[in-house]
N, C-alpha and C. Protein backbone atom coordinates (compact mmCIF):
# COMPACT_ATOMS: atom_id res chain seq x y z
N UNK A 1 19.42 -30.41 16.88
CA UNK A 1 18.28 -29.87 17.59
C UNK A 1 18.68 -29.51 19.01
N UNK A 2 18.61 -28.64 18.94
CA UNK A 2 19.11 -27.90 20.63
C UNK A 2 17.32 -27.88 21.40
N UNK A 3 17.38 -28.97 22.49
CA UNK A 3 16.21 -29.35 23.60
C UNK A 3 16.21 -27.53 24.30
N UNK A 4 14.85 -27.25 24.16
CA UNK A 4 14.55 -26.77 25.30
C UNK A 4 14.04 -26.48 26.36
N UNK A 5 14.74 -25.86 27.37
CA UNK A 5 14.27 -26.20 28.85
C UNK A 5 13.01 -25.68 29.53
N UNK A 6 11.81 -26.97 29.96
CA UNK A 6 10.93 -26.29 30.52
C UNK A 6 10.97 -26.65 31.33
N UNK A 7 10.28 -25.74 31.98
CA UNK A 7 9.80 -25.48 33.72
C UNK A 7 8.35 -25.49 34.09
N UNK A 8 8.02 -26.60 35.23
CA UNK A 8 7.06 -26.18 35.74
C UNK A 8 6.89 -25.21 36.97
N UNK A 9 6.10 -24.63 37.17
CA UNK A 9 5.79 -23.61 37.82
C UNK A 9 4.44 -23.90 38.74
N UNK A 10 5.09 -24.30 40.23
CA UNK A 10 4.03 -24.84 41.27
C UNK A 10 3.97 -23.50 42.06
N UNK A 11 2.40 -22.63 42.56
CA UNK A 11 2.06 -21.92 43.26
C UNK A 11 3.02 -20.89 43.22
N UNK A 12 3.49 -20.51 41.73
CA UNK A 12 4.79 -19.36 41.69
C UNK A 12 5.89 -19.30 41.85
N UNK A 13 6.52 -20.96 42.70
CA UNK A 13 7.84 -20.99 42.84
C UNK A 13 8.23 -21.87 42.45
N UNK A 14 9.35 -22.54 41.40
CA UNK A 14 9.98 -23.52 40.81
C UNK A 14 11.03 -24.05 41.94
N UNK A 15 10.87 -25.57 42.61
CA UNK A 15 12.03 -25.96 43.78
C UNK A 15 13.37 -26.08 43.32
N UNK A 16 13.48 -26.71 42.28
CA UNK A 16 14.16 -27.99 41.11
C UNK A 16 15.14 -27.22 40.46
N UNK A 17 15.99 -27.66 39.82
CA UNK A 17 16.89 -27.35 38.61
C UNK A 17 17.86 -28.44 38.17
N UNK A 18 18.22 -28.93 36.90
CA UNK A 18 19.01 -30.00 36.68
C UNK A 18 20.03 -29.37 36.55
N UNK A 19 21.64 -30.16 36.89
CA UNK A 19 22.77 -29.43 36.68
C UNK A 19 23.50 -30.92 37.08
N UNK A 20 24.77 -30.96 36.43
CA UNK A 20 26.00 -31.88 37.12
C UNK A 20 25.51 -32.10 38.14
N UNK A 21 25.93 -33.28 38.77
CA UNK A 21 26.02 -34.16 39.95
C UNK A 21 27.09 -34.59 40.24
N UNK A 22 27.65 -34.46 41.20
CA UNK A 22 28.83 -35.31 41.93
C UNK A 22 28.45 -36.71 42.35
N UNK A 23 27.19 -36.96 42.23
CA UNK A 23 27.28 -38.77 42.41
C UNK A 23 27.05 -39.34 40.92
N UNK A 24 26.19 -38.69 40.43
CA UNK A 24 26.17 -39.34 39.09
C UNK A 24 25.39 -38.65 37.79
N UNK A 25 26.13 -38.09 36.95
CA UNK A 25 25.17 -37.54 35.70
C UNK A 25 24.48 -36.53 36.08
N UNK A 26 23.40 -36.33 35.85
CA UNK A 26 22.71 -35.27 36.20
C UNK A 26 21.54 -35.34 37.58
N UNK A 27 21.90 -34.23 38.02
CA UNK A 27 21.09 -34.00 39.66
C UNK A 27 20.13 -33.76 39.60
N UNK A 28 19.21 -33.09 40.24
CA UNK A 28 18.28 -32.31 40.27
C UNK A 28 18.71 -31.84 41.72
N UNK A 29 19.00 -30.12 41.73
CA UNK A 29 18.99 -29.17 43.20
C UNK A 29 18.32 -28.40 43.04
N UNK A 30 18.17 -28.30 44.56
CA UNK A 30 16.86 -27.71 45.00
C UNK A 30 17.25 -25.78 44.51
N UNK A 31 16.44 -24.96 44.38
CA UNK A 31 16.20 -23.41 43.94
C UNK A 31 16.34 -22.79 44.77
N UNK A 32 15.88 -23.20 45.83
CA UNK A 32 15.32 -22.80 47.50
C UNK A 32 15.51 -23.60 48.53
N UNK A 33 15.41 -23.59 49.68
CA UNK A 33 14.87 -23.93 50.70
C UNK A 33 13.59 -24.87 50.83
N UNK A 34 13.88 -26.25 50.93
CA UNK A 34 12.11 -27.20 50.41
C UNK A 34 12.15 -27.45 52.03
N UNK A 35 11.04 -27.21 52.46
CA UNK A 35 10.68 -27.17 53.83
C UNK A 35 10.60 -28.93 53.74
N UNK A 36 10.12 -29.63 55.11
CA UNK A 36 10.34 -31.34 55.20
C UNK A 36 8.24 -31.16 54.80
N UNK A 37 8.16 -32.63 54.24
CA UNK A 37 6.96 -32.71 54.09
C UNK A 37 6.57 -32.13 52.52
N UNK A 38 7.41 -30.92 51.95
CA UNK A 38 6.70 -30.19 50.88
C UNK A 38 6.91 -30.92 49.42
N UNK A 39 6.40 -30.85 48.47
CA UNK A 39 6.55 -31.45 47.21
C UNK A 39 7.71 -30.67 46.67
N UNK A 40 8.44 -32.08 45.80
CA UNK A 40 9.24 -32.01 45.06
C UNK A 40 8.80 -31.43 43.82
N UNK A 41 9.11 -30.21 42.82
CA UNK A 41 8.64 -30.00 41.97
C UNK A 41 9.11 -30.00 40.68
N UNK A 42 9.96 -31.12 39.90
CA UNK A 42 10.69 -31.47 39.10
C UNK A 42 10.70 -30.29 37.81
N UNK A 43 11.68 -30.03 37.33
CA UNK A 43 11.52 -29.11 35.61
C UNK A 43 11.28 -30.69 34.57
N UNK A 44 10.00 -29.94 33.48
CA UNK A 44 10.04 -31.06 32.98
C UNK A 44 10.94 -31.20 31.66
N UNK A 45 11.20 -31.91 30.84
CA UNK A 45 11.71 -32.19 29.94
C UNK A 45 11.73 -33.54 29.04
N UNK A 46 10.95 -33.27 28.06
CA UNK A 46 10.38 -33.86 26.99
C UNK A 46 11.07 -35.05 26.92
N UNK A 47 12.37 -35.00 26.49
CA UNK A 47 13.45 -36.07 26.51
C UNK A 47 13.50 -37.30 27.57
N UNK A 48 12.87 -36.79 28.56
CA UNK A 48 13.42 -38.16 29.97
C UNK A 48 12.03 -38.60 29.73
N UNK A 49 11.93 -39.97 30.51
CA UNK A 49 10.61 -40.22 31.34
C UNK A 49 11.01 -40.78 32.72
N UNK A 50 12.12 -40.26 33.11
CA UNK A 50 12.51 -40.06 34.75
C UNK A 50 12.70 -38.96 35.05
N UNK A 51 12.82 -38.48 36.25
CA UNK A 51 13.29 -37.52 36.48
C UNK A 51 14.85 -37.41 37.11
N UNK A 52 15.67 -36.84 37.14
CA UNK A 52 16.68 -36.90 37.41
C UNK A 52 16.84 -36.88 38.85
N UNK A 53 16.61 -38.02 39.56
CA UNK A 53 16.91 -37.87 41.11
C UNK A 53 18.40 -39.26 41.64
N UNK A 54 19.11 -38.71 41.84
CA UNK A 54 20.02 -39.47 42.13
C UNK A 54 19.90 -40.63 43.43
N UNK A 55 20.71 -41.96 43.40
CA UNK A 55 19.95 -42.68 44.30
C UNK A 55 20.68 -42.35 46.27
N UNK A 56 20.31 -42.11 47.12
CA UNK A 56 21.62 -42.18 48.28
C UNK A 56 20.81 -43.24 49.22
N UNK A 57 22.01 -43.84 50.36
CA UNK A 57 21.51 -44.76 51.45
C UNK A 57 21.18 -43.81 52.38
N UNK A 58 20.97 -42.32 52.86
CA UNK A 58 20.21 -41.53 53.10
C UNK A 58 19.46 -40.29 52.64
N UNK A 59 18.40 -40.92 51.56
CA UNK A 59 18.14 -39.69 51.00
C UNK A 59 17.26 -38.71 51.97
N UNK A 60 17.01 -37.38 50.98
CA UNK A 60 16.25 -36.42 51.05
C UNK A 60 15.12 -35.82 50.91
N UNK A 61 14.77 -37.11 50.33
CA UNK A 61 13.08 -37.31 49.50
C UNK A 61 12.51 -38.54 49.13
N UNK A 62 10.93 -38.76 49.44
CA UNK A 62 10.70 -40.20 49.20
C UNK A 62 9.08 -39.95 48.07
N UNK A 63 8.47 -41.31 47.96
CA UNK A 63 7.93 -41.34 47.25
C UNK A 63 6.52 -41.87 48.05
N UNK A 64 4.93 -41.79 47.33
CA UNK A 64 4.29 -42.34 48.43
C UNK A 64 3.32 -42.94 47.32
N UNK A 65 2.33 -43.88 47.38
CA UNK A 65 1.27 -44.00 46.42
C UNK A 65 0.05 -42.62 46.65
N UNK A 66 0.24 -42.14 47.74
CA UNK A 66 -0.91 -41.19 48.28
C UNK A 66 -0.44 -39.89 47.44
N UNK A 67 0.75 -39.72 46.82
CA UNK A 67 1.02 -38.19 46.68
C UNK A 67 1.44 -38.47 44.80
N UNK A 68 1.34 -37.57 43.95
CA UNK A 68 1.65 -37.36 42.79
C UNK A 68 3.39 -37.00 42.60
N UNK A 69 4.06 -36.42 43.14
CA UNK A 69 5.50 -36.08 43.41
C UNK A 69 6.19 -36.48 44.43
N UNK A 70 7.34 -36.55 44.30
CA UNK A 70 8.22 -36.86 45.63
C UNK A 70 7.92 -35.75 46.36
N UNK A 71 8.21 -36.30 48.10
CA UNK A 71 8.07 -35.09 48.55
C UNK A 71 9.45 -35.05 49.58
N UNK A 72 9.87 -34.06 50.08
CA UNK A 72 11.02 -34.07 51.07
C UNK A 72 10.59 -34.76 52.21
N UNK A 73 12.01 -35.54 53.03
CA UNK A 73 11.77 -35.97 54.09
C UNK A 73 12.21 -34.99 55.03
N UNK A 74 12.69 -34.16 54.68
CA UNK A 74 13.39 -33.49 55.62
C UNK A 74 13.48 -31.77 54.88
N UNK A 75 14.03 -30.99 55.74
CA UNK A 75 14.56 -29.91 55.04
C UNK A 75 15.58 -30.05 54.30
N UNK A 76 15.46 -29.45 52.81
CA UNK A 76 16.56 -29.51 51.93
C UNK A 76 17.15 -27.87 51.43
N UNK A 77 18.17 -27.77 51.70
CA UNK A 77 18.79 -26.80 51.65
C UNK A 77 19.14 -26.27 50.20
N UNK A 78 19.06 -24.62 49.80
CA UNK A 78 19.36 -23.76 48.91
C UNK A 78 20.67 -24.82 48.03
N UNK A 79 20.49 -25.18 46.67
CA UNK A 79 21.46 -25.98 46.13
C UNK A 79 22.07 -27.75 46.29
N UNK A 80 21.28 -27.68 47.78
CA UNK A 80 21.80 -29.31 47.80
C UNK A 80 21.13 -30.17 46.95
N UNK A 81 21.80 -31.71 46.55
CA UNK A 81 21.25 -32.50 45.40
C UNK A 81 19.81 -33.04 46.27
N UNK A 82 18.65 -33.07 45.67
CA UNK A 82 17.69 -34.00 45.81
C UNK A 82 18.25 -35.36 45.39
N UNK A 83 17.76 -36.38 46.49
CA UNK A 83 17.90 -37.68 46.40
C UNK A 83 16.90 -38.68 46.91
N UNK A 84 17.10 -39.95 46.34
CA UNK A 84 16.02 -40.93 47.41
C UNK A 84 16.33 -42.21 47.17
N UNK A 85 15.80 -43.08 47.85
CA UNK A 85 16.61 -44.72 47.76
C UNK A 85 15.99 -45.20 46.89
N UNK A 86 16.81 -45.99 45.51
CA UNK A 86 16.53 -46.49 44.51
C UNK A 86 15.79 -48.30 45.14
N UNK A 87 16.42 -48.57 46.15
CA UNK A 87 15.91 -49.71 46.77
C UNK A 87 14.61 -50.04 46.70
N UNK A 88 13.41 -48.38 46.94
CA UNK A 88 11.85 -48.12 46.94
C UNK A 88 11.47 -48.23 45.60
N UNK A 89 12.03 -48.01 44.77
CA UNK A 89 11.23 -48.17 43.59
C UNK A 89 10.38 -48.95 42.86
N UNK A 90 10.59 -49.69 42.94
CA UNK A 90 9.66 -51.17 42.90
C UNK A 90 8.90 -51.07 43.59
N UNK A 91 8.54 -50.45 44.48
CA UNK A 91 7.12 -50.42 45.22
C UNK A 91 6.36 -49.42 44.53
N UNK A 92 6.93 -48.83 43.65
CA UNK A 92 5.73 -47.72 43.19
C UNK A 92 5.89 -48.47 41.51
N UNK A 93 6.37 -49.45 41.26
CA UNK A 93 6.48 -49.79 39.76
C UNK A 93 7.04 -48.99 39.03
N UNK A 94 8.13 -48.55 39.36
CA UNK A 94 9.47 -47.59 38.91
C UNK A 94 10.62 -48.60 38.38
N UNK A 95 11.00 -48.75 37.58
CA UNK A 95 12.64 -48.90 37.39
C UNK A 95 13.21 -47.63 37.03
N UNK A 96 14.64 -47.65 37.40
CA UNK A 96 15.79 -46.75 37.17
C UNK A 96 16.70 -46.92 35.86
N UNK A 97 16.68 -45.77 34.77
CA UNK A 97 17.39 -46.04 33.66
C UNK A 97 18.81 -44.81 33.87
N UNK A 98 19.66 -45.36 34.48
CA UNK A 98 20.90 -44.51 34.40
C UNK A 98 21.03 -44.02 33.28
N UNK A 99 21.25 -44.66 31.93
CA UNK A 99 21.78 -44.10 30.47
C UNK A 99 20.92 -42.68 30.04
N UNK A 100 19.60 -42.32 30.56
CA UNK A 100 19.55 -41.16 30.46
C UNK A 100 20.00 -39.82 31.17
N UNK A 101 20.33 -39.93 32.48
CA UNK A 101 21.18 -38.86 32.79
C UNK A 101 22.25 -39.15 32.30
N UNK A 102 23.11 -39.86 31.62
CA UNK A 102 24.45 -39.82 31.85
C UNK A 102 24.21 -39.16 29.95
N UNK A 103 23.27 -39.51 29.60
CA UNK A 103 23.20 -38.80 27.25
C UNK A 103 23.08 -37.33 28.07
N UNK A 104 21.81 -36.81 29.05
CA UNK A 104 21.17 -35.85 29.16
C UNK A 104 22.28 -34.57 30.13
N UNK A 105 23.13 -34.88 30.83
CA UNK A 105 24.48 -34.63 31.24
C UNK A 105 25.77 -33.78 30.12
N UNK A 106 25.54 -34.67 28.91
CA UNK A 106 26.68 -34.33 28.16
C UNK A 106 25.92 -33.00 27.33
N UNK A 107 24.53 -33.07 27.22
CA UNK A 107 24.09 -31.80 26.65
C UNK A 107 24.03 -30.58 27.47
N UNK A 108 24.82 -29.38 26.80
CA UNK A 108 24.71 -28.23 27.95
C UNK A 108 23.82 -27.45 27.51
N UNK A 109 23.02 -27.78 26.38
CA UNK A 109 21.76 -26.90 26.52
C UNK A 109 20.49 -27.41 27.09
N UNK A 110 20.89 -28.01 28.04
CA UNK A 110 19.36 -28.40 28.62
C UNK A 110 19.52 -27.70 30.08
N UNK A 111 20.44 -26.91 30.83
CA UNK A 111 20.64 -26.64 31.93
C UNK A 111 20.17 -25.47 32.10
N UNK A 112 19.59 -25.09 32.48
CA UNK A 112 18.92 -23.08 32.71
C UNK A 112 20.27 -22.46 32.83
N UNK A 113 19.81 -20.90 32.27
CA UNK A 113 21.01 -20.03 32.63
C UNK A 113 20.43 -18.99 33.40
């Protein structure tokens, strides 16, 4: 069964895209330019019930109980990885399951062309 890739589509512009990661498995980078403050707008895909955000000790994006999506802390630049501290998660009743980026990684039909 070859997964295929959907996209959500916020106010006409998709931020997101999954692809390799240089820290771990699969990324999620940004499409565009995510201004600081703006929502993260993940592609969805049936298969996860995470989203693919990698963890850093300075990320790029956080999480809030007030907001439905991550949103940037900062400006995130055309291609750079979205990230955020796995440390927070537990405050929103999140755990982190690595083993799905690292299955969801080895499939190359889940990546947009």
């Amino acid at each position: 069964m070859n997964p295929t890739v959907h996209k959500i589509v916020f106010g006409g512009l998709e931020n997101v895209h999954f692809r390799p990661s240089i820290i771990h498995g699969l990324g999620s980078m940004a499409t565009r330019t995510i201004l600081q403050d703006e929502a993260i707008i993940m592609p969805f895909q049936p298969e996860m019930e995470l989203a693919c955000i990698n963890h850093s000790d300075s990320p790029n994006c956080a999480r809030s109980l007030a907001r439905a999506t991550p949103f940037a802390l900062r400006d995130i630049q055309l291609g750079e990885e979205i990230t955020e501290d796995y440390r927070l998660l537990p405050l929103f009743g999140q755990e982190c399951d690595l083993s799905l980026t690292s299955e969801l990684a080895s499939t190359q039909s889940v990546f947009p062309t």
